[in-house]
Protein backbone atom coordinates (compact mmCIF):
# COMPACT_ATOMS: atom_id res chain seq x y z
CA UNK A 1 23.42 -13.55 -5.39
CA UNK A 2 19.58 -14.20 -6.50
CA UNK A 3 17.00 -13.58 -4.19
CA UNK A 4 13.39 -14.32 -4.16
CA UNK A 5 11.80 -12.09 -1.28
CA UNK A 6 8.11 -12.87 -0.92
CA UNK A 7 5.81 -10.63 0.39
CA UNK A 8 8.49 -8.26 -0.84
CA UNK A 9 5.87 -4.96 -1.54
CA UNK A 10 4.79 -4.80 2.11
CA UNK A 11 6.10 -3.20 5.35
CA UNK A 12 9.10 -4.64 5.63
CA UNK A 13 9.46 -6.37 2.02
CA UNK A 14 9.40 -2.31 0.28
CA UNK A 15 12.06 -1.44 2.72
CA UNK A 16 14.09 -4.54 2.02
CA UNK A 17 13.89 -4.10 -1.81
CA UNK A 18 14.90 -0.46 -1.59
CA UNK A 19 17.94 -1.73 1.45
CA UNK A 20 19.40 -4.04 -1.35
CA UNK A 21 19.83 -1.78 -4.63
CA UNK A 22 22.84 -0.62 -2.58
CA UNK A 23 24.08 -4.03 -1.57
CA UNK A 24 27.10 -5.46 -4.29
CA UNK A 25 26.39 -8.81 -3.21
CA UNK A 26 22.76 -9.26 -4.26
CA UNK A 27 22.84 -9.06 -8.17
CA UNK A 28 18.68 -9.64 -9.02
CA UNK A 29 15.67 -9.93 -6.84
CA UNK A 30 12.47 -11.74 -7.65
CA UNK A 31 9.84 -10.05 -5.84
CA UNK A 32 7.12 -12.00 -5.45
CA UNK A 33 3.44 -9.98 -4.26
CA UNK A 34 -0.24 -10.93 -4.83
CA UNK A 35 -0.45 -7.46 -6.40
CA UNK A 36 2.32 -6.58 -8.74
CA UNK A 37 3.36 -3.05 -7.69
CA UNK A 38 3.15 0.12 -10.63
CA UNK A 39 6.89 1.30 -10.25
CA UNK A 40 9.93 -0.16 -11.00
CA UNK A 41 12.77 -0.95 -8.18
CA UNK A 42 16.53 -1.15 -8.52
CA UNK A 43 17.52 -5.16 -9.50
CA UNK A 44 14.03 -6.49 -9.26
CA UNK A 45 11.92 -8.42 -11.38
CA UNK A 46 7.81 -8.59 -10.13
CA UNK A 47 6.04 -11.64 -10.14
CA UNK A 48 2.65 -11.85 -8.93
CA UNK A 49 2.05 -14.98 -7.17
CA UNK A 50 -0.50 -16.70 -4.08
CA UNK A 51 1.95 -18.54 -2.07
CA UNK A 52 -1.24 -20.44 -0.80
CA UNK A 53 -2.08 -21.36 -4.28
CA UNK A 54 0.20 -21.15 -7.01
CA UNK A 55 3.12 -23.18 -8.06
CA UNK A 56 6.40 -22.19 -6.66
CA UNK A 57 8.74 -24.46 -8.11
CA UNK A 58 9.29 -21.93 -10.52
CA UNK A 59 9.54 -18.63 -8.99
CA UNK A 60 12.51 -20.27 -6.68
CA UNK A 61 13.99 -22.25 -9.17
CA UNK A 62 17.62 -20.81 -9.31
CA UNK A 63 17.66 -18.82 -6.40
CA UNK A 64 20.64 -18.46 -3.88
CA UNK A 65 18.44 -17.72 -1.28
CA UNK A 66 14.53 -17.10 -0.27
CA UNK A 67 13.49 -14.43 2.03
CA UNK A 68 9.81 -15.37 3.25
CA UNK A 69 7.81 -12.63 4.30
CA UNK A 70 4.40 -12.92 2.88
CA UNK A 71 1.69 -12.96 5.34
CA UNK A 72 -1.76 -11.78 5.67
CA UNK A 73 -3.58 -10.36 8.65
CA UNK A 74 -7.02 -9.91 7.53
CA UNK A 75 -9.59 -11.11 7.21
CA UNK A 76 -9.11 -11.36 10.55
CA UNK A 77 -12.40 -12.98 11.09
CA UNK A 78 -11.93 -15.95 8.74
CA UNK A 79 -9.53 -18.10 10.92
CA UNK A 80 -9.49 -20.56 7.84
CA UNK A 81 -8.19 -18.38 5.38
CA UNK A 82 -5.67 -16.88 7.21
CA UNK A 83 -4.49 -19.90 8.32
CA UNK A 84 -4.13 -21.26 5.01
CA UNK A 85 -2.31 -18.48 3.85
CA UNK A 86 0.06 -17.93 6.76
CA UNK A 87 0.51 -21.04 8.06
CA UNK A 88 -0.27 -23.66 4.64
CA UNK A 89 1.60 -21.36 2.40
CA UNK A 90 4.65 -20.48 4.78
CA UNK A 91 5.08 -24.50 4.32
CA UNK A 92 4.80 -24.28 0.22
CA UNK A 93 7.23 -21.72 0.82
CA UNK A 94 9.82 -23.65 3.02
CA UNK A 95 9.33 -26.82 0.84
CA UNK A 96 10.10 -25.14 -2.65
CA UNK A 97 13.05 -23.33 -1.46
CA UNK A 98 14.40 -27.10 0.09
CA UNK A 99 13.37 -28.47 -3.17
CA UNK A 100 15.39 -26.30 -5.07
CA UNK A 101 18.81 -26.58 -3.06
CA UNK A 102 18.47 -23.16 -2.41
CA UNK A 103 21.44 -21.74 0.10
CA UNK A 104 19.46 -20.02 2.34
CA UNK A 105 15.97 -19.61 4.07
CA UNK A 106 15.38 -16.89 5.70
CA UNK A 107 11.57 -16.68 7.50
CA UNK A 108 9.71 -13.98 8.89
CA UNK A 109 8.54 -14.87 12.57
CA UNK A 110 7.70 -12.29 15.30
CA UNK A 111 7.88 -11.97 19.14
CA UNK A 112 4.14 -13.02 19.02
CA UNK A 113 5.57 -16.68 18.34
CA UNK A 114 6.98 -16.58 21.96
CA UNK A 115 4.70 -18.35 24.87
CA UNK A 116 3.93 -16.00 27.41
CA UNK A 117 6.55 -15.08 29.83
CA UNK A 118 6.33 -14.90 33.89
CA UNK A 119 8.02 -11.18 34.51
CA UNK A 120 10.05 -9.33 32.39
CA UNK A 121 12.84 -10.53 32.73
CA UNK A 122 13.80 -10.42 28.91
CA UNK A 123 13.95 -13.79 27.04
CA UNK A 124 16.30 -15.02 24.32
CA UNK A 125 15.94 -16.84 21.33
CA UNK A 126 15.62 -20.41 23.41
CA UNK A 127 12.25 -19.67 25.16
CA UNK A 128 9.49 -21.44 23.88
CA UNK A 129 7.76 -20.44 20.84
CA UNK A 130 4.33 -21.84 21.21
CA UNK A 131 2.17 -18.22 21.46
CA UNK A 132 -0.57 -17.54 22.95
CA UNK A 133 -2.92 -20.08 21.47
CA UNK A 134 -6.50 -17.89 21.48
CA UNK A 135 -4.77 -15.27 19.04
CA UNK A 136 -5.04 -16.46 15.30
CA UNK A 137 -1.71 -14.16 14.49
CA UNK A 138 0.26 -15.83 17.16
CA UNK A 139 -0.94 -19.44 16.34
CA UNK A 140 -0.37 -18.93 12.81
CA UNK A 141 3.45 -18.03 13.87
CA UNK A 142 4.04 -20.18 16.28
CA UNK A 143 3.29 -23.17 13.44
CA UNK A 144 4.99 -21.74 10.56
CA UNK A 145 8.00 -22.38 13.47
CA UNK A 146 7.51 -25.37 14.35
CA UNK A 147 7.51 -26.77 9.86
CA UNK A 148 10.32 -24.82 9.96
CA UNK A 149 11.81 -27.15 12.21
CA UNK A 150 11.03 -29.76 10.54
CA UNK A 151 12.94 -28.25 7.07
CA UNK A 152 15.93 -27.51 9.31
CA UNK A 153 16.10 -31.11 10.34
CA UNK A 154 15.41 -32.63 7.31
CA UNK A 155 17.90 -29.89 4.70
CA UNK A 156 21.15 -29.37 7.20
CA UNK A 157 22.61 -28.38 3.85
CA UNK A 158 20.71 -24.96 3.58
CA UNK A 159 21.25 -21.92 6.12
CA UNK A 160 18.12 -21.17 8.22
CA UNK A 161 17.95 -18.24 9.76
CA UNK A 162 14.39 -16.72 11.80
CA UNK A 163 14.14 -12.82 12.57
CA UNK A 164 11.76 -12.41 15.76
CA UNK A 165 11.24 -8.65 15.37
CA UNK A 166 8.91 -6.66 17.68
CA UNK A 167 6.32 -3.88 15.95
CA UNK A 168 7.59 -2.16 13.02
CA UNK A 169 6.72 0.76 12.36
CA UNK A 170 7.47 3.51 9.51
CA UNK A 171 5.96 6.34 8.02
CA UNK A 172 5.26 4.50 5.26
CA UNK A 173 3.00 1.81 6.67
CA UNK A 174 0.37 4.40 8.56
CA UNK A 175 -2.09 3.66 6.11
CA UNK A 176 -1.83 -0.11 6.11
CA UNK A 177 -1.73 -0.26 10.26
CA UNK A 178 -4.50 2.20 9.92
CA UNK A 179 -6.67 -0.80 8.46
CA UNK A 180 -5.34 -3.71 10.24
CA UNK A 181 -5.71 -2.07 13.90
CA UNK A 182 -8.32 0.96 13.69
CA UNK A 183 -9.94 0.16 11.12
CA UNK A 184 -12.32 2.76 8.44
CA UNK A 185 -14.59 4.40 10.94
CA UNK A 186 -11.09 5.92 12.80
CA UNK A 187 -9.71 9.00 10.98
CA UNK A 188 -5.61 8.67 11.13
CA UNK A 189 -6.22 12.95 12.46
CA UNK A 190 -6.81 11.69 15.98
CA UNK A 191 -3.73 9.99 16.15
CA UNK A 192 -2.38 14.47 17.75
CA UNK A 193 -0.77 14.20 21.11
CA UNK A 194 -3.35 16.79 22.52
CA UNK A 195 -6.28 14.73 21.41
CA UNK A 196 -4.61 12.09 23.75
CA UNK A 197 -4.88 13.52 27.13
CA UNK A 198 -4.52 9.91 29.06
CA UNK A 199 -2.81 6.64 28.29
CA UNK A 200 -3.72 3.55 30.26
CA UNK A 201 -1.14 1.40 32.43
CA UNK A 202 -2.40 -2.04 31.64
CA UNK A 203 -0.85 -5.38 33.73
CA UNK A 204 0.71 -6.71 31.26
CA UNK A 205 1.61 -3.22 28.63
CA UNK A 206 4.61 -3.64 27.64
CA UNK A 207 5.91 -3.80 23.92
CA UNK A 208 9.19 -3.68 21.62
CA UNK A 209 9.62 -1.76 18.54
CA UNK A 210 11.58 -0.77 15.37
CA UNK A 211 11.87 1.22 11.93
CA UNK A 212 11.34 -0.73 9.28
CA UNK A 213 14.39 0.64 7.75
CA UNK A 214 16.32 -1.19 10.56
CA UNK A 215 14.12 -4.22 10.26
CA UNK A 216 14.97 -4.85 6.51
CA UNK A 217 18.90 -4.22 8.00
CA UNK A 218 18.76 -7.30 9.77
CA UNK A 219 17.40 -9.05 7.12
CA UNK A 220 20.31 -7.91 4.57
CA UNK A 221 22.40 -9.38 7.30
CA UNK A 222 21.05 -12.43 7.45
CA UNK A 223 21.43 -12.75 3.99
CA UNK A 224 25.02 -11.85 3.47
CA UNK A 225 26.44 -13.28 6.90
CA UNK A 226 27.15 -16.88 7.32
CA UNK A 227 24.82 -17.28 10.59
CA UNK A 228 21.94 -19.86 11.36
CA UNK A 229 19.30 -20.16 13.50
CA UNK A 230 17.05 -17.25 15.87
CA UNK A 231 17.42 -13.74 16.15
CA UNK A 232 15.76 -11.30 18.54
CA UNK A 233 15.18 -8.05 16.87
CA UNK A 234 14.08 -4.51 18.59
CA UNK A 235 15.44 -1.46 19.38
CA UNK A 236 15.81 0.54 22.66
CA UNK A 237 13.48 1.55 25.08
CA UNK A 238 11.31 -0.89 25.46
CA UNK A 239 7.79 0.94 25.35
CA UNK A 240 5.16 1.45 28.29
CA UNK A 241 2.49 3.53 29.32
CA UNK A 242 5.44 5.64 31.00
CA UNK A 243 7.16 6.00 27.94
CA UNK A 244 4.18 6.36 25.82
CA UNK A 245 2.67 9.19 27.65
CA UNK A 246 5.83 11.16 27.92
CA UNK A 247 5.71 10.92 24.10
CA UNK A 248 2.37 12.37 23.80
CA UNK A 249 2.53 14.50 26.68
CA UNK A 250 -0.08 13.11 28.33
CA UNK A 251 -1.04 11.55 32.00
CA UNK A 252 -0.90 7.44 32.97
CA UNK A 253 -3.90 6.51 34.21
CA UNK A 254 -3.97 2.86 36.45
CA UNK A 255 -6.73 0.63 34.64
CA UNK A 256 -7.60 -3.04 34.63
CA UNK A 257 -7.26 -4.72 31.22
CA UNK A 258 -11.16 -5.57 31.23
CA UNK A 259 -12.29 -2.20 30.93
CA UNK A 260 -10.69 -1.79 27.30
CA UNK A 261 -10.90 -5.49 26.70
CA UNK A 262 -15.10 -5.03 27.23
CA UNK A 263 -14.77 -1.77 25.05
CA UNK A 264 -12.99 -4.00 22.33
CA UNK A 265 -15.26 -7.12 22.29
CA UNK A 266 -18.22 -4.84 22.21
CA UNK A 267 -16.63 -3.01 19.14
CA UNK A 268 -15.42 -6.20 17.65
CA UNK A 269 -19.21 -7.53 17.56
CA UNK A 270 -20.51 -4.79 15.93
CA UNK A 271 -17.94 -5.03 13.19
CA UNK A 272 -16.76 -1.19 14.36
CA UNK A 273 -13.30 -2.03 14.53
CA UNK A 274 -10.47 -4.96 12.74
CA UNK A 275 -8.98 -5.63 15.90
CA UNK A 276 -10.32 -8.53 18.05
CA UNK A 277 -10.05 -8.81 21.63
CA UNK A 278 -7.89 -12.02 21.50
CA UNK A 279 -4.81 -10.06 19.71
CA UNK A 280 -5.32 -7.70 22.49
CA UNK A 281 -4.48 -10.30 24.65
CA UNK A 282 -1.76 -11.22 22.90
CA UNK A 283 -0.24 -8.41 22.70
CA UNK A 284 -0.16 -8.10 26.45
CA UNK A 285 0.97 -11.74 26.62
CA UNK A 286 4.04 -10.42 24.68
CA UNK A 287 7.44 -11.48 26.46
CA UNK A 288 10.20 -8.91 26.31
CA UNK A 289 13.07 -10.02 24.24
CA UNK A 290 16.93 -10.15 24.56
CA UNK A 291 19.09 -9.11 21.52
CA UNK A 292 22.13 -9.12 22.92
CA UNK A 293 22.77 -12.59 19.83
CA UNK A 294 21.47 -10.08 17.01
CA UNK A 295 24.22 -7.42 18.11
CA UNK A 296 26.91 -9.93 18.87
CA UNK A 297 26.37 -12.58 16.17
CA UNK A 298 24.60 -11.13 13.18
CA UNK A 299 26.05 -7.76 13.93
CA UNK A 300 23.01 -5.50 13.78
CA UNK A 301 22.62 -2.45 15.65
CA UNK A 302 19.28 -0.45 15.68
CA UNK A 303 19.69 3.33 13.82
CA UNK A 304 16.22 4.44 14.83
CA UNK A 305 15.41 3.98 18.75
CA UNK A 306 11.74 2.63 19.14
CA UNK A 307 10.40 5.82 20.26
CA UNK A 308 10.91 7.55 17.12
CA UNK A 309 9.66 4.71 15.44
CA UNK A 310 6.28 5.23 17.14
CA UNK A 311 6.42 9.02 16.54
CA UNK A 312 6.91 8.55 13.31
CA UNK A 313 4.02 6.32 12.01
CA UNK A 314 1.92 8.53 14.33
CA UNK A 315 2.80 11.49 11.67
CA UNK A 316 2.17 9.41 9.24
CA UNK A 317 -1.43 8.59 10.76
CA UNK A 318 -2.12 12.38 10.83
CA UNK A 319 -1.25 13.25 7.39
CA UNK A 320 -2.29 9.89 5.85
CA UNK A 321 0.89 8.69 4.44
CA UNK A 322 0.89 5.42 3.01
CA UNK A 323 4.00 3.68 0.47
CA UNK A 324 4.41 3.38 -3.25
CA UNK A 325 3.27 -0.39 -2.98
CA UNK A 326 -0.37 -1.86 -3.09
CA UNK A 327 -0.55 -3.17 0.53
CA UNK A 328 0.94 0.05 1.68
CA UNK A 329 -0.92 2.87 -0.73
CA UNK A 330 -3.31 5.47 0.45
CA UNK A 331 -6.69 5.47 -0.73
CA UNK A 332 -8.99 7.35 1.74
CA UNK A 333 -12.05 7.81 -1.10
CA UNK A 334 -15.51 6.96 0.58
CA UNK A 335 -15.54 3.85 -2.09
CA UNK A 336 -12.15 2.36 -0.12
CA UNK A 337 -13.68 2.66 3.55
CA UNK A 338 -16.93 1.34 2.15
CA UNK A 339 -14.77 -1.68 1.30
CA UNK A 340 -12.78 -2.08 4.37
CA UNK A 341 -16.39 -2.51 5.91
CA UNK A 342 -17.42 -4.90 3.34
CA UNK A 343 -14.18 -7.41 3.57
CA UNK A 344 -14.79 -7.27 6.93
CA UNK A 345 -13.00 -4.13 8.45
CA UNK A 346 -9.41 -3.82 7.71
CA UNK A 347 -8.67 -5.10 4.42
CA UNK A 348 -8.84 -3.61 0.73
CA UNK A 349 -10.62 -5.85 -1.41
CA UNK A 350 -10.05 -8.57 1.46
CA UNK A 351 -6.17 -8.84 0.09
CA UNK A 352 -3.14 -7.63 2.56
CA UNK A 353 0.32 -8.37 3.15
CA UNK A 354 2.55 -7.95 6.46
CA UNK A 355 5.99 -8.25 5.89
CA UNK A 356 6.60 -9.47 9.81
């Protein structure tokens, strides 16, 4: 099998790579990356590409399947790039790998595609995907879903399957989630349980989670099983303040959502931090998903529970770990922080990638 895997040296596309040098079936990988990585990986061949931009016909051509996972983030504050990136190149994507009679498409959406839910009450892969419409992430999601609609209707011939994962996390990626959430004026050393005394119950906090490592599992799966369609993806427990706070030994303290919502707008306007208010409201928008069809039908089963997960990319904050990949490398010089502030707090000369 011949895979192209965009967005393949990010969170998830490293740990994808690295899953398939053991897998028999896959016999050469095409990894395609804005930036072409410095080291070598088993049964890949680098090819450094825009899929906003450059010709695809190409980089597909011949492929048994196409895992999409490219995505950028930031610059968070230019809606228009972003959107042609994520949404405008998702569709490049989805039309060269229909063009070229590929087997299988295999797309990168996330639990932020999902409109908000009621309760809790856990949804499955049939609720709505139309996000939370204020949040440029979510938006950008939520479209790339509904062109992929349109290529499912329109190629019956090819496989589609969508991975909705929650957050995923890994050691690995504390240096890129440093950027895209804290931002350059936040040193990774606070992330120490006793510099947390309190975490705040929030209406609304309530999140999913998984390793990377099991993230890229589901994605082999995909790949190798004859399945179609959605799949919920997150390990066990689902996360809260409760849950959170036991982690870091600390104490829940009952808070509206304005109070922190105020405290990020006001940091958001003064360009302190990446983050904007509206994907904090999105990410308490989140619904919380069923997997029961990824267990039953594609067969996956989390290694890592989600509270590990967490734990470890908090490590990883405190002894600034980063990957062997440009989007996920470490570079804490004065120069790099400098330039997180001038690309507008977050990036790293205004390029990342986000394999979710």
């Amino acid at each position: 099998m011949r895979l192209v895997i965009t967005g393949a040296t990010g969170n998830v596309g490293s740990s994808l790579v690295e899953r398939l040098a053991d897998e028999d079936r896959v016999t050469e990988i095409v990894g395609v990356a804005r930036r072409r990585p410095h080291r070598p990986a088993a049964k890949t061949t680098w090819v450094q590409a825009d899929v906003a931009a450059d010709d695809l016909a190409d980089v597909v051509r011949g492929a048994d399947a196409v895992v999409h996972l490219a995505w950028t983030f930031h610059p968070i504050r230019d809606a228009a790039r972003t959107w042609r990136n994520n949404a405008l190149g998702s569709i490049r994507v989805f039309e060269a790998a229909a063009a070229a009679g590929v087997g299988a498409l295999v797309h990168a959406s996330s639990v932020a595609a999902y409109s908000p839910a009621a309760d809790d009450a856990p949804v499955d892969e049939t609720w709505p995907t139309h996000a939370l419409p204020t949040a440029g992430y979510g938006r950008e999601k939520s479209y790339a879903e509904r062109a992929l609609d349109i290529v499912e209707r329109d190629h019956p011939g090819m496989r589609v399957v969508r991975l909705r994962p929650g957050f995923i996390f890994q050691r690995a990626s504390a240096s890129e989630q440093r950027r895209y959430f804290a931002g350059p004026l936040v040193p990774g050393a606070l992330a120490r349980p006793d510099l947390i005394p309190v975490v705040p119950d929030l209406p609304g906090l309530r999140f999913q989670a998984l390793h990377a490592r099991d993230a890229a599992e589901a994605y082999r799966l995909a790949l190798v099983r004859d399945v179609r369609g959605a799949f919920n993806i997150a390990a066990e427990p689902i996360l809260d303040a409760a849950s959170l706070a036991d982690l870091l030994g600390a104490r829940v303290v009952r808070m509206p959502a304005w109070v922190p919502r105020a405290l990020l707008t006001a940091a958001w306007s003064l360009r302190l931090v990446p983050a904007s208010q509206a994907l904090f409201d999105l990410a308490l928008s989140l619904p919380v998903m069923d997997t029961a069809r990824a267990r039953t039908e594609l067969g996956w089963a989390p290694t890592v529970p989600a509270l590990d997960a967490v734990r470890e990319v908090m490590a990883g904050l405190r002894e600034g770990s980063g990957g062997q990949t440009p989007p996920l490398d470490v570079d804490g010089s004065v120069t790099a922080r400098l330039d997180e502030i001038r690309t507008g707090v977050g990036g790293v000369g205004g390029v990342t990638d986000d394999g979710r």
